[in-house]
N, C-alpha and C. Protein backbone atom coordinates (compact mmCIF):
# COMPACT_ATOMS: atom_id res chain seq x y z
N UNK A 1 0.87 -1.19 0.00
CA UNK A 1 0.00 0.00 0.00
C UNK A 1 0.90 1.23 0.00
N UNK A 2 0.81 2.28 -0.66
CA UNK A 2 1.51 3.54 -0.92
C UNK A 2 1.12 4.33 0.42
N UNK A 3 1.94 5.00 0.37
CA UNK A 3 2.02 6.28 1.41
C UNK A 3 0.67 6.83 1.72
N UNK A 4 0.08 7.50 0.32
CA UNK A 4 -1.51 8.03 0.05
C UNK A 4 -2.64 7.34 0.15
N UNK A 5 -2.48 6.22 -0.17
CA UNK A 5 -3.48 5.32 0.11
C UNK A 5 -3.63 4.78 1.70
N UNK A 6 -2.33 4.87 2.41
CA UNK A 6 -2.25 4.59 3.73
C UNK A 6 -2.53 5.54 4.68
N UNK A 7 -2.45 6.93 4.37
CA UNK A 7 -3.23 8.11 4.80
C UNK A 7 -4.82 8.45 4.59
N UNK A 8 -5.33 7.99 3.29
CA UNK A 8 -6.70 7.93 2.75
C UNK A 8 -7.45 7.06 4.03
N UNK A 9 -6.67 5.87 4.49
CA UNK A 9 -7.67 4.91 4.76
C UNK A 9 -7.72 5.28 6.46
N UNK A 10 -6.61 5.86 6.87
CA UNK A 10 -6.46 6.64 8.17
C UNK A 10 -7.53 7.16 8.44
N UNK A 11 -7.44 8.34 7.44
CA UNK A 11 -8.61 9.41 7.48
C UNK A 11 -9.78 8.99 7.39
N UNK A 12 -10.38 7.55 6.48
CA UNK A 12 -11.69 7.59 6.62
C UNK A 12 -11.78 6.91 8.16
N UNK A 13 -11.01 5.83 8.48
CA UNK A 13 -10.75 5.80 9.88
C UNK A 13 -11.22 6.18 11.34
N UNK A 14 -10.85 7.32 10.98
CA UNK A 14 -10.89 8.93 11.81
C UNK A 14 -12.17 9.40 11.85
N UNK A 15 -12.58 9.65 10.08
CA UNK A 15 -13.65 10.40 10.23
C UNK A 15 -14.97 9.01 11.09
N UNK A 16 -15.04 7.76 10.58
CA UNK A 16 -16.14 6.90 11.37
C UNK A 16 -15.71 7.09 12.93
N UNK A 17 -14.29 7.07 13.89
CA UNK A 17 -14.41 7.27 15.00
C UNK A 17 -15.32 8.91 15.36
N UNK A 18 -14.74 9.85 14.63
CA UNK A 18 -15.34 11.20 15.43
C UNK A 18 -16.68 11.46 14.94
N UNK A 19 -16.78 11.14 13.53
CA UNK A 19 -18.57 11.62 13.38
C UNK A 19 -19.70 10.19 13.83
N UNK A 20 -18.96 8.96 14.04
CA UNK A 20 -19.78 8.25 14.69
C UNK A 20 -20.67 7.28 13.22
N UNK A 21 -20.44 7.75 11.98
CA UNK A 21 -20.87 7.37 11.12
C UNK A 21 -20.03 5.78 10.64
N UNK A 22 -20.78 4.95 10.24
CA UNK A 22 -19.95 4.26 9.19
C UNK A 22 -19.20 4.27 7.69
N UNK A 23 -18.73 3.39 7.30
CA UNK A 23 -17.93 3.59 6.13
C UNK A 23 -18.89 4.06 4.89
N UNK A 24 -19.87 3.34 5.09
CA UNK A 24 -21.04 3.82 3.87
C UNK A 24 -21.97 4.77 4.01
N UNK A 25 -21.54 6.23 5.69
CA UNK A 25 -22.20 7.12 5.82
C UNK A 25 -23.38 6.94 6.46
N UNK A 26 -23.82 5.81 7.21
CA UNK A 26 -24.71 5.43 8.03
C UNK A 26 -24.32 5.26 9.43
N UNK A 27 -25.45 5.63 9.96
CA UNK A 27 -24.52 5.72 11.35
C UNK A 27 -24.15 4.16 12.16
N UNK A 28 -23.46 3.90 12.74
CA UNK A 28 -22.91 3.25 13.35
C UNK A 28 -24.04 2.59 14.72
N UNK A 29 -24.44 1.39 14.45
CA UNK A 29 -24.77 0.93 15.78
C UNK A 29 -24.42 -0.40 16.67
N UNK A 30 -24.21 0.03 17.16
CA UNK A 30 -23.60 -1.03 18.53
C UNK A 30 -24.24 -2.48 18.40
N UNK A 31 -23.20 -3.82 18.37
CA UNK A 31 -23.93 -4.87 18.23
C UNK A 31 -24.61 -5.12 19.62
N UNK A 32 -25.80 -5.94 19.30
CA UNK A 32 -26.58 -6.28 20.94
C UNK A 32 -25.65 -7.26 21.95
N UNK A 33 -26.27 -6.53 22.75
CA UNK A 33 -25.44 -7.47 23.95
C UNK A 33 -26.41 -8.36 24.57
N UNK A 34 -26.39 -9.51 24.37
CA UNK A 34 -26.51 -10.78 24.67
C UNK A 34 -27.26 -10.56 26.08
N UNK A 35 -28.62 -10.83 27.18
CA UNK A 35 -28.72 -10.72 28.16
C UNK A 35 -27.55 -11.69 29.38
N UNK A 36 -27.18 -11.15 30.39
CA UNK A 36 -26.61 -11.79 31.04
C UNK A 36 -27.23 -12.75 31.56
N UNK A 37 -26.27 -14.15 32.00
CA UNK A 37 -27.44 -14.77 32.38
C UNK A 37 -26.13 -15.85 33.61
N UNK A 38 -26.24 -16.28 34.77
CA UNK A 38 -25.58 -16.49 36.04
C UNK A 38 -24.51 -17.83 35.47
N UNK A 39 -23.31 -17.67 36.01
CA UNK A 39 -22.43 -18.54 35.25
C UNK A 39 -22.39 -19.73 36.18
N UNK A 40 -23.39 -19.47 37.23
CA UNK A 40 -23.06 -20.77 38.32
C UNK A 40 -24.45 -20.81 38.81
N UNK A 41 -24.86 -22.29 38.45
CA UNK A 41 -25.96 -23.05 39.45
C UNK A 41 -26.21 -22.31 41.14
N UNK A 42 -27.16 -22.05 41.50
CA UNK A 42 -27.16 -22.07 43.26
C UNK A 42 -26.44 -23.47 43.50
N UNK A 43 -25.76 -23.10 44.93
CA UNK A 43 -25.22 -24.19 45.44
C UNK A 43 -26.46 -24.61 46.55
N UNK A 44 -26.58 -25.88 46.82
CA UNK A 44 -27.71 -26.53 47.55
C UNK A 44 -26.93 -26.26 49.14
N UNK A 45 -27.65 -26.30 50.52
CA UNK A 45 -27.06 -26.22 51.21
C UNK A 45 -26.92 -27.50 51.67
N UNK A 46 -25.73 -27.23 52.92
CA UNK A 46 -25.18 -29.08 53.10
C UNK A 46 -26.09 -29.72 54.13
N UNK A 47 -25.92 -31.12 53.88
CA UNK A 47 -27.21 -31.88 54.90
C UNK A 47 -26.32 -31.80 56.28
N UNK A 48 -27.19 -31.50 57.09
CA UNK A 48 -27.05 -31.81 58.76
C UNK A 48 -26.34 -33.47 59.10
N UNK A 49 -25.28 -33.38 59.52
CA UNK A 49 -24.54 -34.38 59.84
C UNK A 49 -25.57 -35.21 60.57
N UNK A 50 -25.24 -36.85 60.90
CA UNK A 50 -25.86 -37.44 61.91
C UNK A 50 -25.83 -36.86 62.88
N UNK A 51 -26.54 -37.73 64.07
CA UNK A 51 -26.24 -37.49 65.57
C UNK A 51 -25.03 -37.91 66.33
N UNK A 52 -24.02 -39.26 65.54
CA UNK A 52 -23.00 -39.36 66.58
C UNK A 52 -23.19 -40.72 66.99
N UNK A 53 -22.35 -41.14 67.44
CA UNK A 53 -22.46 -42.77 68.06
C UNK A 53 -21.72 -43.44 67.34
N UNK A 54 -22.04 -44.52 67.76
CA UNK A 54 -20.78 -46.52 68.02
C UNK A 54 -22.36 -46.83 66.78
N UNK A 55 -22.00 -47.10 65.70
CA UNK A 55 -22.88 -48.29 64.57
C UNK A 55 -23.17 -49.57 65.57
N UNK A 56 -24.31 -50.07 65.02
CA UNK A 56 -25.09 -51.17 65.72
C UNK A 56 -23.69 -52.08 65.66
N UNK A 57 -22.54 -52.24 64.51
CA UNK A 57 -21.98 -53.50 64.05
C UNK A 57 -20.61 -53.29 64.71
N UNK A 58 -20.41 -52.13 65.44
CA UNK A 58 -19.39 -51.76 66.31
C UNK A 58 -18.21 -51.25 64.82
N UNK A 59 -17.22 -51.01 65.77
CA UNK A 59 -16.35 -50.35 65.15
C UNK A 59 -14.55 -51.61 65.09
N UNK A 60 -13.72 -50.57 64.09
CA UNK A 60 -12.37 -51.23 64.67
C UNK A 60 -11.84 -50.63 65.49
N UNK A 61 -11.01 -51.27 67.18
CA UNK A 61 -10.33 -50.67 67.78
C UNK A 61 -8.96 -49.89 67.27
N UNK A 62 -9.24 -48.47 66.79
CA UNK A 62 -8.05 -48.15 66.76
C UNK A 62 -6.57 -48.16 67.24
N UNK A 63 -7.42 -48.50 68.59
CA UNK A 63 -6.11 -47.87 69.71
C UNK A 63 -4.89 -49.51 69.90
N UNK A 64 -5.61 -50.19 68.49
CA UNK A 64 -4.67 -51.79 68.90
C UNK A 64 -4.36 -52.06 67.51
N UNK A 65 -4.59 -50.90 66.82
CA UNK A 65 -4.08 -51.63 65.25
C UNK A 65 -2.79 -51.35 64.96
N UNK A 66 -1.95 -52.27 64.54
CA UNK A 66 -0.77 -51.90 64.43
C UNK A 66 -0.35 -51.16 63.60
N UNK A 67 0.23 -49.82 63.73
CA UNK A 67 0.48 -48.81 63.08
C UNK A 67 1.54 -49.08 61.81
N UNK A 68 2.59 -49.63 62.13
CA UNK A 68 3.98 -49.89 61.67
C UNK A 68 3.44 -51.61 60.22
N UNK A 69 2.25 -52.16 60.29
CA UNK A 69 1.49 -53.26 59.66
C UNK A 69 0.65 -52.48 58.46
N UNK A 70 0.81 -51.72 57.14
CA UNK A 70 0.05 -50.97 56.45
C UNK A 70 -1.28 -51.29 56.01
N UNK A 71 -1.10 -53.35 55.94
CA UNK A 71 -2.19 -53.87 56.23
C UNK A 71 -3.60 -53.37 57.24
N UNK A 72 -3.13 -53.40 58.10
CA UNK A 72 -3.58 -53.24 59.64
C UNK A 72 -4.07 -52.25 59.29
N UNK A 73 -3.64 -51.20 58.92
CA UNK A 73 -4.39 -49.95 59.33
C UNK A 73 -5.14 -49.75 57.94
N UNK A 74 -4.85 -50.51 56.55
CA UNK A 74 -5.99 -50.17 55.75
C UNK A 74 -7.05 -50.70 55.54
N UNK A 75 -6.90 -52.14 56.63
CA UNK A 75 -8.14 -52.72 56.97
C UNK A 75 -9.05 -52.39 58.22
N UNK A 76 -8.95 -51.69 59.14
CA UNK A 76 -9.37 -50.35 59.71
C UNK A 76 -9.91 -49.53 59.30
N UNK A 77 -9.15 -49.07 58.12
CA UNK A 77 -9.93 -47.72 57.93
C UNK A 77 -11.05 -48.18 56.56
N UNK A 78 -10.90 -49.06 55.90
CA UNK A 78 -11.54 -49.67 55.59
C UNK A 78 -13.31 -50.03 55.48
N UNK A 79 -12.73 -50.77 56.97
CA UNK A 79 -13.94 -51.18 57.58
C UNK A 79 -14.63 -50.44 57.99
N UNK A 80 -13.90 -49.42 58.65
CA UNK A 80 -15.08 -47.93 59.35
C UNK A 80 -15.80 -47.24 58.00
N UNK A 81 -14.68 -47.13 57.46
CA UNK A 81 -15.42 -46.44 55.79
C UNK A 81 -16.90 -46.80 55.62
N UNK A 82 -16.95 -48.21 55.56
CA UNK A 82 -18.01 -48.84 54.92
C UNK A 82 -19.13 -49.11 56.00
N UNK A 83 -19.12 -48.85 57.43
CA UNK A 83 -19.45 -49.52 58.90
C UNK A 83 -20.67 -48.48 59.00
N UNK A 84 -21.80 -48.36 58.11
CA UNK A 84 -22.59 -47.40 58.52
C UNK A 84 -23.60 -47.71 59.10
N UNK A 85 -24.92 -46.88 60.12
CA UNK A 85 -25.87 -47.30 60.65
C UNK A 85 -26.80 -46.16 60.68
N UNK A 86 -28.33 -46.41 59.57
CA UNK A 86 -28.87 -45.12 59.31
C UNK A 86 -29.61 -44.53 60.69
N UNK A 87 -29.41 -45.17 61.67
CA UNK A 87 -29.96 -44.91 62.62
C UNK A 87 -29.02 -43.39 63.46
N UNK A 88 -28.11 -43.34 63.16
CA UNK A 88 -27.30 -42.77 63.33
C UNK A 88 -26.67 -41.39 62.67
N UNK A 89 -26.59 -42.18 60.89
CA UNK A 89 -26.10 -41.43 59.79
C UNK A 89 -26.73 -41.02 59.23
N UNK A 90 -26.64 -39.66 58.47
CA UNK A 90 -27.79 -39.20 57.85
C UNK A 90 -26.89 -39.24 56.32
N UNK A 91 -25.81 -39.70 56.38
CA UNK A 91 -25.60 -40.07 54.64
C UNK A 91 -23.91 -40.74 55.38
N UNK A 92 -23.00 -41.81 54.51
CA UNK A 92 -22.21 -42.45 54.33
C UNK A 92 -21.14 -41.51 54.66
N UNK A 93 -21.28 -40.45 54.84
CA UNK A 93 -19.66 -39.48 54.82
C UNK A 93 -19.40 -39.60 56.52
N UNK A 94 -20.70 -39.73 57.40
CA UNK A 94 -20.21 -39.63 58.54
C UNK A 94 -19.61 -40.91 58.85
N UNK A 95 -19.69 -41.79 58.14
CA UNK A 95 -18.61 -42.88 58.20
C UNK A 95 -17.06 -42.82 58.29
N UNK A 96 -16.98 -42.27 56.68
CA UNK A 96 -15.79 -42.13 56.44
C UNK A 96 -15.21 -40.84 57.18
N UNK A 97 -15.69 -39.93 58.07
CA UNK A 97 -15.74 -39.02 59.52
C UNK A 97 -14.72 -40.23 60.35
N UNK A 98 -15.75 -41.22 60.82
CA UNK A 98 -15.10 -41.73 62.09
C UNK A 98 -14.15 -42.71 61.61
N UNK A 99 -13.43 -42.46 60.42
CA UNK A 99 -12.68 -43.72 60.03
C UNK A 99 -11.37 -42.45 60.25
N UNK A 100 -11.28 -41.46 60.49
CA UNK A 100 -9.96 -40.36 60.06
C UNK A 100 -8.97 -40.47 60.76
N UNK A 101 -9.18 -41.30 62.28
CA UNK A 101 -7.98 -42.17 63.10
C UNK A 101 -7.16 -42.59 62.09
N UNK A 102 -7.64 -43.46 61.34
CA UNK A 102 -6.54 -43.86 60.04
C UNK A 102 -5.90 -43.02 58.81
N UNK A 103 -6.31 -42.10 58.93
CA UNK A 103 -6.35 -40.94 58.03
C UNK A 103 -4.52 -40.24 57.68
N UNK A 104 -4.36 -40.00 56.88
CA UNK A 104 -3.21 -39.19 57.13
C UNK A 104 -3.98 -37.57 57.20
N UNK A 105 -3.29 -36.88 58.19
CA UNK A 105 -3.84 -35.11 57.89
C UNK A 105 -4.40 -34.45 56.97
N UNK A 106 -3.80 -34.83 56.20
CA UNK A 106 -4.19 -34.20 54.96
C UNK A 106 -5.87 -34.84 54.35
N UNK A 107 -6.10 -36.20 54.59
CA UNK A 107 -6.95 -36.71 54.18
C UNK A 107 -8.21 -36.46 55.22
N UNK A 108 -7.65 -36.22 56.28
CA UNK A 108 -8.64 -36.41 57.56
C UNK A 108 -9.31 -34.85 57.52
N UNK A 109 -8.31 -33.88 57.20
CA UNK A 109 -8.96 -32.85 57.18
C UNK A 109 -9.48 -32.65 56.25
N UNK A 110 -9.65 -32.86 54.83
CA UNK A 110 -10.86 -32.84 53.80
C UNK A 110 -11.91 -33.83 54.37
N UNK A 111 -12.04 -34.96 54.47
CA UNK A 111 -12.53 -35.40 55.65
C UNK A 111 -14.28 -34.59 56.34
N UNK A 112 -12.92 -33.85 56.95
CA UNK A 112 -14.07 -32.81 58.63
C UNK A 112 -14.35 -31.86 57.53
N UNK A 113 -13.89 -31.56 56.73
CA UNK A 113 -14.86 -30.29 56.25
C UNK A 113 -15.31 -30.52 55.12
N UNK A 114 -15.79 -31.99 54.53
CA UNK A 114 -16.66 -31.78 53.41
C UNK A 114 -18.27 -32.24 54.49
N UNK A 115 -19.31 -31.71 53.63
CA UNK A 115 -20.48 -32.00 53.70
C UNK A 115 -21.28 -32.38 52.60
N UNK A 116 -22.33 -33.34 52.53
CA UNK A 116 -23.04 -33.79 51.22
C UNK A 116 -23.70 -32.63 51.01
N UNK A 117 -24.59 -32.46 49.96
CA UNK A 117 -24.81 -31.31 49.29
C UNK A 117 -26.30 -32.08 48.83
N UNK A 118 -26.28 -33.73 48.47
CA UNK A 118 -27.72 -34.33 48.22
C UNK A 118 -27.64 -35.24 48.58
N UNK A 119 -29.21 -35.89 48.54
CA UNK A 119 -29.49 -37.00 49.45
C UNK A 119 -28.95 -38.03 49.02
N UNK A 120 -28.53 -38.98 50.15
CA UNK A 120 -27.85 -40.50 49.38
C UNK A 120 -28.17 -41.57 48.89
N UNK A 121 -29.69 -41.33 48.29
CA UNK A 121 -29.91 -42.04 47.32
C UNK A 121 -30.82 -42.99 47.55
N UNK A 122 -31.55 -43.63 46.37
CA UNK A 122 -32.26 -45.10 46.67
C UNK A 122 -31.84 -45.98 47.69
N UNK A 123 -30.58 -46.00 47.54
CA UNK A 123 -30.33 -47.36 48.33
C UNK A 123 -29.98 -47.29 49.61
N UNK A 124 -29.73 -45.76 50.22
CA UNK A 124 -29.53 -45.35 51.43
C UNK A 124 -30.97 -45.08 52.07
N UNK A 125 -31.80 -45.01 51.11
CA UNK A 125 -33.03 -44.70 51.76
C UNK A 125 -33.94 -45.67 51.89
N UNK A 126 -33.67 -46.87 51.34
CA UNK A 126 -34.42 -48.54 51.47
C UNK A 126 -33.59 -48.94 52.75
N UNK A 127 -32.50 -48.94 52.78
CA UNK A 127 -31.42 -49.03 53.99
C UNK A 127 -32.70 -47.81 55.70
N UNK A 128 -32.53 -47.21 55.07
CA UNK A 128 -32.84 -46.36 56.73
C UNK A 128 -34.03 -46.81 56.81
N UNK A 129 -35.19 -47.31 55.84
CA UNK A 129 -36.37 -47.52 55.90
C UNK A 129 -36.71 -48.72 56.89
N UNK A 130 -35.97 -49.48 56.64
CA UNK A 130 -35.47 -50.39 57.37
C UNK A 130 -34.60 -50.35 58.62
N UNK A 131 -34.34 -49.22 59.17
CA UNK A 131 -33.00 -48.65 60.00
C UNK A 131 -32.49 -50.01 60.00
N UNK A 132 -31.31 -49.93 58.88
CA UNK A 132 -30.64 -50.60 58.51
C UNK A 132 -28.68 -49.94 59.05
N UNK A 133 -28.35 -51.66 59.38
CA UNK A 133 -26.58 -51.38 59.18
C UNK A 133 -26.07 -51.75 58.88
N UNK A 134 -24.65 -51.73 58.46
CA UNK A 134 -23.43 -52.85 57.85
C UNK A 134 -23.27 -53.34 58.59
N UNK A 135 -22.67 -54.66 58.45
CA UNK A 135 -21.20 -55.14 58.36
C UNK A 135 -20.19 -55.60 57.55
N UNK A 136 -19.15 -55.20 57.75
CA UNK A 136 -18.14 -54.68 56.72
C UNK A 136 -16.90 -56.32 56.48
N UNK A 137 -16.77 -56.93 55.67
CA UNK A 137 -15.22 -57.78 55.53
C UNK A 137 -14.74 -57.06 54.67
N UNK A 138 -13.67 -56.73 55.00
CA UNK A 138 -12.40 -56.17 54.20
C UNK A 138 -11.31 -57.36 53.64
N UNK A 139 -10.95 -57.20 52.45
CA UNK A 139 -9.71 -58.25 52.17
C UNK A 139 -8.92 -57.91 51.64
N UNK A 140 -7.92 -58.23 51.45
CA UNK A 140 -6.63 -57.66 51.20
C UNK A 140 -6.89 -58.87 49.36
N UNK A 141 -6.32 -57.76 48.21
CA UNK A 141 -6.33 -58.62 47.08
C UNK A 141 -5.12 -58.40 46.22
N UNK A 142 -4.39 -59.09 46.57
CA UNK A 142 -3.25 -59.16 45.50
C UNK A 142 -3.29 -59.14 44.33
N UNK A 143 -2.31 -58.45 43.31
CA UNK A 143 -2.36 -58.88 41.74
C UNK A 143 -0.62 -58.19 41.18
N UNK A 144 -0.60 -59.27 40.24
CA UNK A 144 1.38 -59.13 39.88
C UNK A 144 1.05 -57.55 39.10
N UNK A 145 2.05 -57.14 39.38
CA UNK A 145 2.14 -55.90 37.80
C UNK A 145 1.99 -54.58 38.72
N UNK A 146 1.44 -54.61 40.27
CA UNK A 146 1.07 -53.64 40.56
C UNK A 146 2.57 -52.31 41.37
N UNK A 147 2.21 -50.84 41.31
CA UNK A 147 3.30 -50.21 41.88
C UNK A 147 4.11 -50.79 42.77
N UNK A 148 5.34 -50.98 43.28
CA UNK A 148 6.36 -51.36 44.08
C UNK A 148 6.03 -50.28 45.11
N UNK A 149 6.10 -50.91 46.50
CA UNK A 149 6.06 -50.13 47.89
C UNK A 149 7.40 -49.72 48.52
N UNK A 150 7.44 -48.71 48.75
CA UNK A 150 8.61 -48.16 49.32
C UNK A 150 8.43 -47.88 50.96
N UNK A 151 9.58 -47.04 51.23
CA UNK A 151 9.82 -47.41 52.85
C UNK A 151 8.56 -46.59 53.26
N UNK A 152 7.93 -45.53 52.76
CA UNK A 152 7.10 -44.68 53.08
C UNK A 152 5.87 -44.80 52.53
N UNK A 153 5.55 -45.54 51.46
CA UNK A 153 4.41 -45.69 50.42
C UNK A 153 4.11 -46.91 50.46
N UNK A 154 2.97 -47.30 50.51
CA UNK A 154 2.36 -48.52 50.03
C UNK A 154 1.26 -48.20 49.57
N UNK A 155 1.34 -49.15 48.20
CA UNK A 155 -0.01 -49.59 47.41
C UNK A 155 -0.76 -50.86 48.09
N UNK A 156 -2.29 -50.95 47.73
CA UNK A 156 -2.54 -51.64 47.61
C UNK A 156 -4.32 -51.64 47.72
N UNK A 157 -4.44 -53.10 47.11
CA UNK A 157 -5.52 -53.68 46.46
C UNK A 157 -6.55 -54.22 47.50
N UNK A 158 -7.86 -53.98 47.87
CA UNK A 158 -8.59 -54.64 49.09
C UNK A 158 -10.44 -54.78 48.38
N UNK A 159 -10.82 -55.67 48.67
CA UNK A 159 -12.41 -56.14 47.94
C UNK A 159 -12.84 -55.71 49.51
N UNK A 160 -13.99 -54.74 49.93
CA UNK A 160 -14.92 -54.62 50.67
C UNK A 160 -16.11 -54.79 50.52
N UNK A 161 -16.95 -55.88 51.48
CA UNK A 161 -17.75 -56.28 51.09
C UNK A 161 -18.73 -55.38 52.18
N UNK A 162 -20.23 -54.61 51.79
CA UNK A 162 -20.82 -54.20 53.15
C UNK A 162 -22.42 -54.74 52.83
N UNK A 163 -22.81 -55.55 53.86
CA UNK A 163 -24.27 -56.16 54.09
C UNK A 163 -25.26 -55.26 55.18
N UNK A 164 -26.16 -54.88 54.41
CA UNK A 164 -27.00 -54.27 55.46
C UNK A 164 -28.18 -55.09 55.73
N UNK A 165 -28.53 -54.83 56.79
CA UNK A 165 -29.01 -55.44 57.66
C UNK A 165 -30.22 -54.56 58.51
N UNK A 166 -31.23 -54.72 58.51
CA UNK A 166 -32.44 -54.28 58.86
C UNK A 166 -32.92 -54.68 60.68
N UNK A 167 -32.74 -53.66 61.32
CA UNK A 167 -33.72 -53.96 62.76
C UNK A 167 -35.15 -54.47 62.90
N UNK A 168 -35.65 -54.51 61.79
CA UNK A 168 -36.86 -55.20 61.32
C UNK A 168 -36.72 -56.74 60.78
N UNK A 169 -35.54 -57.00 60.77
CA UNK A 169 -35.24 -58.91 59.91
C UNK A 169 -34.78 -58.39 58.94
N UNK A 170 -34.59 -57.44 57.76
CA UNK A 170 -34.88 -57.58 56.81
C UNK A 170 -33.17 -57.29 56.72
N UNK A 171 -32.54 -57.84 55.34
CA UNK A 171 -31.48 -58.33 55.05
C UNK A 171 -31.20 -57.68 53.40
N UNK A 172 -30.43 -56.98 53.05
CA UNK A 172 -30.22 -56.52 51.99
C UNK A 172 -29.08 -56.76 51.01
N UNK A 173 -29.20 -56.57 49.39
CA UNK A 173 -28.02 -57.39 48.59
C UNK A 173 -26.53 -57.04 49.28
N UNK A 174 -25.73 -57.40 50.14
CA UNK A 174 -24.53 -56.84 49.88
C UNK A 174 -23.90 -56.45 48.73
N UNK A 175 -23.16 -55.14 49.32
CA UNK A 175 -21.95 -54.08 48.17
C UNK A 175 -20.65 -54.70 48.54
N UNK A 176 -20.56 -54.48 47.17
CA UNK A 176 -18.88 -55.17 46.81
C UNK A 176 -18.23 -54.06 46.04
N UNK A 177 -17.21 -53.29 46.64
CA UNK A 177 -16.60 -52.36 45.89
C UNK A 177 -15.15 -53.32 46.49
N UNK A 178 -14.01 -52.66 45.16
CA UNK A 178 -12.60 -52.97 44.92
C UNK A 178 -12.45 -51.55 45.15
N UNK A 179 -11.30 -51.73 46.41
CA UNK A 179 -10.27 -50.74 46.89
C UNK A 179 -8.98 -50.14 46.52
N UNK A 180 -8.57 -49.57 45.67
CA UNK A 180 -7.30 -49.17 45.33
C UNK A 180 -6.48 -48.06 46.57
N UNK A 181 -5.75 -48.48 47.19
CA UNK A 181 -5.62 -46.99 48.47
C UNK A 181 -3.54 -47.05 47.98
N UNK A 182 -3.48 -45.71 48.78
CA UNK A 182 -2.01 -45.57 48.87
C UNK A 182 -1.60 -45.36 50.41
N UNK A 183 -0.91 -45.25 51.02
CA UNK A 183 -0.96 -45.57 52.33
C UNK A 183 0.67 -44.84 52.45
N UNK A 184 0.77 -44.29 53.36
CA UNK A 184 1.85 -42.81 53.60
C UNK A 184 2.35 -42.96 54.85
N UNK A 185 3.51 -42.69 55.35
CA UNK A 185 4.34 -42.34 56.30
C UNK A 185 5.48 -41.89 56.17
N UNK A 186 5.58 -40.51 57.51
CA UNK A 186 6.50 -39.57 56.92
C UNK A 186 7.90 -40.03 57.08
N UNK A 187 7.72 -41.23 57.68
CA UNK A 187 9.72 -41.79 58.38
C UNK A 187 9.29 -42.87 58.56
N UNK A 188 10.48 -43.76 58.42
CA UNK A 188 9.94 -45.26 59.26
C UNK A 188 9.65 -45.65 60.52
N UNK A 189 9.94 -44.54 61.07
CA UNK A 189 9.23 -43.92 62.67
C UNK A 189 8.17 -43.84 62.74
N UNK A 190 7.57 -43.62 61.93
CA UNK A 190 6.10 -43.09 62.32
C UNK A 190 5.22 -44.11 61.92
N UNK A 191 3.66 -44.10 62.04
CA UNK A 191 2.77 -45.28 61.69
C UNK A 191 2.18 -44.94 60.38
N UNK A 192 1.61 -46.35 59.52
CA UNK A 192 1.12 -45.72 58.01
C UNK A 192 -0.59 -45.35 58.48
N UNK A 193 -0.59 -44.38 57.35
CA UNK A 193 -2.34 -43.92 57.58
C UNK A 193 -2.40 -44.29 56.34
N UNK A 194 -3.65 -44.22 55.83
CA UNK A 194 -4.57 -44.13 54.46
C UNK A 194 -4.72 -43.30 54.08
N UNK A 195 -4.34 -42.29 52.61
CA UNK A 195 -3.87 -41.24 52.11
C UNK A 195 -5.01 -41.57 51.18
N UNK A 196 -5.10 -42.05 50.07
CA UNK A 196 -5.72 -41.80 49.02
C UNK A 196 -6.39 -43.71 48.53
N UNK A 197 -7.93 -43.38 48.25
CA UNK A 197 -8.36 -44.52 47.47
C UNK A 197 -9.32 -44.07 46.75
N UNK A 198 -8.98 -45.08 45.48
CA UNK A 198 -9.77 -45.24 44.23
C UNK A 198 -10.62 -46.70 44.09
N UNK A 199 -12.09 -46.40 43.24
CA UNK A 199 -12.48 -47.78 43.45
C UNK A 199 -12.37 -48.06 41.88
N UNK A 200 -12.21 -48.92 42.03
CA UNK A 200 -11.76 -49.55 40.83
C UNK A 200 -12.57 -50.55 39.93
């Protein structure tokens, strides 16, 4: 483009910013703006924790599991995970609440400060209808191929089985979830907790 032609196109430029007109002498109007509209759902508020208490099916003694056994303590925490009693619970998290003895910090405190947000469902609610509770077998499940455990880390594999059980007789399908957990300690001093699980 030449000098003149690069000044020409300046100027008409110019003249659409200050007279407000467009290129073809019409005036200029603003494209519409779209109504706004909220970029986020309301958040629901969180359900009221249970009341508290020992589950009809009792608990694991923490205070005898062997810390330094990674086993031990992820079959513990495990079992509490899954150890619920609707008589008690008003959704499955206050479970995994009283399981945070096994917890590493980090896990225990997401833990205490999450709350459900919705109800727990069909099958928690055929369960309370019944004031229904678990009981929990935990197993430990081996398989070749899996991460190597170090002095501080352990993997590993566990099938939990939880049967509920009705104060009325009534007896429900047991849940079978597969456990994937990692299991943490900060020294070989210290005892392993349960850091992280996936179900698999």
């Amino acid at each position: 483009m030449t000098s003149s032609l690069k000044r020409t196109a300046a100027a008409a430029l110019l003249a659409v910013l200050v007279t407000g007109c467009s290129l073809d002498g019409g005036p200029l109007r603003p494209r519409p703006v779209p109504p706004s509209s909220p970029t986020t759902a309301p958040v629901a508020a969180p359900l009221a924790p249970g009341r508290g208490g020992t589950p009809a099916a009792g608990l694991p003694d923490f205070g005898t599991v062997d810390g330094g056994d990674p086993a031990a303590v992820a079959k513990a925490a495990l079992t509490a995970m899954w150890t619920v009693d609707t008589d008690i619970d008003a959704s499955p998290m206050d479970a995994e609440k009283r399981a945070a003895p096994m917890f590493t910090a980090r896990r225990a405190d997401g833990a205490a400060s999450m709350s459900p947000r919705a109800q727990p469902g069909n099958t928690w609610n055929t369960w309370a209808s019944h004031h229904a509770f678990t009981t929990v077998r935990a197993q430990q499940s081996h398989e070749d191929g899996g991460p190597t455990d170090g002095p501080t880390t352990a993997y590993q594999r566990w099938v939990v089985t939880a049967t509920p059980t009705g104060r009325d007789g009534w007896t429900g399908p047991p849940e079978v979830h597969v456990a994937l957990v990692v299991l943490l300690r900060d020294d070989t001093a210290r005892p392993w907790r349960l850091d992280t699980l996936n179900l698999g």
